[in-house]
Protein backbone atom coordinates (compact mmCIF):
# COMPACT_ATOMS: atom_id res chain seq x y z
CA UNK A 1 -158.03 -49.07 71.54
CA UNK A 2 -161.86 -50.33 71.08
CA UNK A 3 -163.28 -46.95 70.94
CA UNK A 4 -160.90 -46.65 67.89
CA UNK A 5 -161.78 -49.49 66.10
CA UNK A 6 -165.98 -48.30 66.46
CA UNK A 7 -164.86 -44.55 65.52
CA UNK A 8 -163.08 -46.15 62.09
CA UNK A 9 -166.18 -48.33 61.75
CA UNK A 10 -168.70 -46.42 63.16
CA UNK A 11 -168.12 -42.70 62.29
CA UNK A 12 -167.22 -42.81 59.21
CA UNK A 13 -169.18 -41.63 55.88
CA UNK A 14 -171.85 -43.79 54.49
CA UNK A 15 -170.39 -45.40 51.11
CA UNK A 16 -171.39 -43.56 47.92
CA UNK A 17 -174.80 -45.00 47.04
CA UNK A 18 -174.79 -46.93 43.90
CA UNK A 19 -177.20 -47.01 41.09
CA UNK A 20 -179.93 -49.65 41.39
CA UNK A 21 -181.18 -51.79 37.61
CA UNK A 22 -183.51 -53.97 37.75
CA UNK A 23 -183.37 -56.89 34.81
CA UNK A 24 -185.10 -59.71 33.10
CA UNK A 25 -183.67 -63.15 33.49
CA UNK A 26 -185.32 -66.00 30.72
CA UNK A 27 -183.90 -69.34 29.38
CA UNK A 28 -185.34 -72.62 28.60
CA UNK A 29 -185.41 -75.22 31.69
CA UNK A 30 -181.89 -76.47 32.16
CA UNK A 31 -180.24 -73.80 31.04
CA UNK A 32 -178.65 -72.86 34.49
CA UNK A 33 -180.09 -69.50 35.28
CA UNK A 34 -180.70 -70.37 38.93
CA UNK A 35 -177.31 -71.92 39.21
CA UNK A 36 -175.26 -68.73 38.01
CA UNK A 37 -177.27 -65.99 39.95
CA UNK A 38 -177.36 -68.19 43.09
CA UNK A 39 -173.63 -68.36 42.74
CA UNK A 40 -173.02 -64.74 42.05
CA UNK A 41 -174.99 -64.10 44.97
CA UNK A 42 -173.01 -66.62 47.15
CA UNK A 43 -169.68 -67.57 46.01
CA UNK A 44 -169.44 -71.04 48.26
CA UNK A 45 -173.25 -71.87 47.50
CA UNK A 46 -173.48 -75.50 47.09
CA UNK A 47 -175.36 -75.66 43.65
CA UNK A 48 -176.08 -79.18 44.12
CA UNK A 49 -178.94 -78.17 46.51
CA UNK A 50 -180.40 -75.82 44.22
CA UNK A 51 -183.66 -76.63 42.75
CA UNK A 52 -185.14 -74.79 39.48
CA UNK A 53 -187.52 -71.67 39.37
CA UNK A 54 -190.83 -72.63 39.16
CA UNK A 55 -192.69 -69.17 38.74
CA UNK A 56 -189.91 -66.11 39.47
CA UNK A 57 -187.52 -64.99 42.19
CA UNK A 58 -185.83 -61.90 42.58
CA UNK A 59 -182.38 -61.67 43.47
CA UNK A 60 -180.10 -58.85 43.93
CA UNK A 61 -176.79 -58.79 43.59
CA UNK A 62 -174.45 -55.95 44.28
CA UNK A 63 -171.03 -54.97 42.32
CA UNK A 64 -168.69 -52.57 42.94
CA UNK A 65 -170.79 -50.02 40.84
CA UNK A 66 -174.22 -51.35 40.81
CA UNK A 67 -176.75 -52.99 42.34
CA UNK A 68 -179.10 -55.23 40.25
CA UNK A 69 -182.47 -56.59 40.94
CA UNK A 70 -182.40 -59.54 39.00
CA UNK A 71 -185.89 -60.88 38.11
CA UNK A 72 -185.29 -64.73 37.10
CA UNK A 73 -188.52 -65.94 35.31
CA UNK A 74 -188.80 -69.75 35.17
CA UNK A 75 -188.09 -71.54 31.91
CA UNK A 76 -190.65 -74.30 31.86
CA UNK A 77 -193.03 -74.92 28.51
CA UNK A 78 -195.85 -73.83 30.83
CA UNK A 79 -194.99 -70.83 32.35
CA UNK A 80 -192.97 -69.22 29.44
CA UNK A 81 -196.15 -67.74 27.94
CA UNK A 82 -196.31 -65.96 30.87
CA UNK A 83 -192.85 -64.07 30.73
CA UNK A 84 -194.07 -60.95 29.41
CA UNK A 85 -196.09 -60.41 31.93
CA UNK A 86 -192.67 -59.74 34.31
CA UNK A 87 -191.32 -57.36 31.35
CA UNK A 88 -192.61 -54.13 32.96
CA UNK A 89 -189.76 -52.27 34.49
CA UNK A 90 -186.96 -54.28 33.05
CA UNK A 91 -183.75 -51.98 32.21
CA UNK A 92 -181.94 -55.33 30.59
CA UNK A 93 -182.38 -58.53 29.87
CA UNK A 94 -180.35 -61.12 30.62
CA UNK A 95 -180.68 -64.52 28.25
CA UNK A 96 -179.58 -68.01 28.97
CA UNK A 97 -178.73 -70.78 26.99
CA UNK A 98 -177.46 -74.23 27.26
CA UNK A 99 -174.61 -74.52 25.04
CA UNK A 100 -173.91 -78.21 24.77
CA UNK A 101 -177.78 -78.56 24.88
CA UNK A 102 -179.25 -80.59 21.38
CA UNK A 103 -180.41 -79.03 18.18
CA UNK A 104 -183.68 -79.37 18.94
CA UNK A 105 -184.15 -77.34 22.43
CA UNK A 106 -181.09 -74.89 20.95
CA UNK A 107 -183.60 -74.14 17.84
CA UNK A 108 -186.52 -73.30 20.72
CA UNK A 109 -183.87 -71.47 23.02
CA UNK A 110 -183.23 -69.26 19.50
CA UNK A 111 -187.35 -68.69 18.94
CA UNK A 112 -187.30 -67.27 22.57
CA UNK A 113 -184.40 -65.15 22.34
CA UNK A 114 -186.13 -63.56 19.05
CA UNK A 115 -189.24 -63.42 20.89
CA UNK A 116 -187.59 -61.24 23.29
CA UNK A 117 -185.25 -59.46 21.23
CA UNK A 118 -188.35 -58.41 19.24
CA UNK A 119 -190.76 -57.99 22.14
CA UNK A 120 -191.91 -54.26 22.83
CA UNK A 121 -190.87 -54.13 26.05
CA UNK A 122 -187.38 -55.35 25.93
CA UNK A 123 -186.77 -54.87 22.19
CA UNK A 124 -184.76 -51.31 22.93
CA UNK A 125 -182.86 -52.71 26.20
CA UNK A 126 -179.44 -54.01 26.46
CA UNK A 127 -178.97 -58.01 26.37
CA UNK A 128 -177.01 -60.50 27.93
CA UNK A 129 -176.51 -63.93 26.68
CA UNK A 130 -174.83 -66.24 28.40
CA UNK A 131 -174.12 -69.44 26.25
CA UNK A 132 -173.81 -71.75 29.74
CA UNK A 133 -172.26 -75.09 30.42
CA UNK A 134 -169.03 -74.07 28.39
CA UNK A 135 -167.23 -76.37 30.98
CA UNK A 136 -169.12 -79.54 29.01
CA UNK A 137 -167.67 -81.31 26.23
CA UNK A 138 -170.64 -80.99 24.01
CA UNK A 139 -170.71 -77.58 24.24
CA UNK A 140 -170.84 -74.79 21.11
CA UNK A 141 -167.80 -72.25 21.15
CA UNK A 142 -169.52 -68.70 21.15
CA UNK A 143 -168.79 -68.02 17.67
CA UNK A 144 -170.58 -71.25 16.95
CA UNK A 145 -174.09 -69.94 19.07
CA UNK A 146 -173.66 -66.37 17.60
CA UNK A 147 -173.93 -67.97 14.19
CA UNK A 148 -176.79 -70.60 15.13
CA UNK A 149 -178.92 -67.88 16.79
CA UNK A 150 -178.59 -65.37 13.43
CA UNK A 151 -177.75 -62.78 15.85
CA UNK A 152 -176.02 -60.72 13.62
CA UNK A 153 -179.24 -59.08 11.44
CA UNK A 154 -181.97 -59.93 14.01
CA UNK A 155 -179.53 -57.48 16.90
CA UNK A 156 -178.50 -55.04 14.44
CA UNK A 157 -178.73 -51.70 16.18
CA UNK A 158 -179.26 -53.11 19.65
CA UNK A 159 -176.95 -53.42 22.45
CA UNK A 160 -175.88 -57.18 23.07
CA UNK A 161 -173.08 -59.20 24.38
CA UNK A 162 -172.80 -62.62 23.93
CA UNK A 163 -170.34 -64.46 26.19
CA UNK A 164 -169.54 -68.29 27.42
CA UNK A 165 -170.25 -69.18 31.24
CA UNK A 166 -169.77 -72.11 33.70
CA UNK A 167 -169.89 -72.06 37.01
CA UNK A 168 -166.30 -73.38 37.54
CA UNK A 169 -165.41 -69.81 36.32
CA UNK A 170 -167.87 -67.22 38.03
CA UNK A 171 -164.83 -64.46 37.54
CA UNK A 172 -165.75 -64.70 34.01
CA UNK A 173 -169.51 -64.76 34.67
CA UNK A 174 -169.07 -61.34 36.52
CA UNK A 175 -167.36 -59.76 33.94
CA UNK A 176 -169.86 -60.23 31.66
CA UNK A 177 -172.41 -58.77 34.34
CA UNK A 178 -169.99 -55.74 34.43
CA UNK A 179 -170.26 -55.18 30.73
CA UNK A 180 -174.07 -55.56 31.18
CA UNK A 181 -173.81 -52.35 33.96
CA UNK A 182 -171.85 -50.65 31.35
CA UNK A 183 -174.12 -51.12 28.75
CA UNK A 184 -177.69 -50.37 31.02
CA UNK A 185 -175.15 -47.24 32.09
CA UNK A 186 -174.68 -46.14 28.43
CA UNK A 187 -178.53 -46.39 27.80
CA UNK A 188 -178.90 -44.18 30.89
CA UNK A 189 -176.47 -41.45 29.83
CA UNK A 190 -177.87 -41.66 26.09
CA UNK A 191 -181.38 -40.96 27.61
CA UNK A 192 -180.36 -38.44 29.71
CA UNK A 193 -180.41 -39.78 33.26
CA UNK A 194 -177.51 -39.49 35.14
């Protein structure tokens, strides 16, 4: 009976290998980038141990039909004028925002998003914004970010999704991943390379 369990195990063909993307991750301090990729990487991760990027870290976390190499860039007034030096590479771009965050760092967390959106490097690649913290009262309803981040004519033409996140609800965190991988998979087949 063990030599069946190793020859089910053991013998059988490698899993189909599955395309590899590696993507941008920017937000203002705070805004809980750290927190959702730690917790898509580990479901049980115990966020309250979890201290903010400093410089960047790489993560990479697989789905069922990707694998992304997640490139988190730290959101902190002093290293942001760095980001676009960790641009190079990047096949999407994922943004994140505090929703229930104040006027005043919601109006800087729109300059960088149109930084980015507009940046040479990133300005053709799919986006993903997560409007985080949905789970706090203060927080804007998507419609209500969409609006306040004049999305609408800045995007026009690229690929985007805006969705809510929390991390009480990561099942709806990695469905907006998936529709990222659909999206960097569209770009692919539009260029050509699969």
């Amino acid at each position: 009976m063990d030599s069946f369990c190793w020859w089910t195990v053991c013998c059988q063909n490698p899993p189909a290998p599955r395309p590899e993307y590696d993507v941008v991750c920017i937000g203002l301090s705070g805004s809980g980038k750290t927190s959702l990729l730690t917790k898509l990487c580990q479901e049980n991760a115990n966020i309250t141990t979890i201290k903010p990027t400093t410089g960047y870290s790489i993560k990479t976390i697989p789905f069922k039909d990707a694998m992304l190499n997640i490139k988190e860039l730290g959101g902190g007034v002093s290293i942001r004028k760095y980001w676009s030096r960790y641009y190079q590479g990047s096949q999407g771009v994922v943004f994140v925002l505090d929703s229930a965050s104040g006027d005043e760092d919601l109006e800087e967390a729109r300059s960088e998003l149109h930084l980015a959106l507009s940046h040479p490097q990133l300005c053709n690649l799919p986006f993903l914004i997560l409007a985080n913290w949905q789970d706090k009262p203060a927080a804007r309803s998507t419609q209500e970010i969409e609006k306040y981040l004049e999305l609408e004519p800045l995007a026009l033409g690229k690929s985007w999704i805006l969705e809510g996140s929390c991390l009480e609800n990561m099942a709806t965190v990695r469905e907006s991943f998936r529709q990222l991988i659909n999206l960097l998979q569209d770009k692919e087949l539009e260029n050509g390379q699969i």
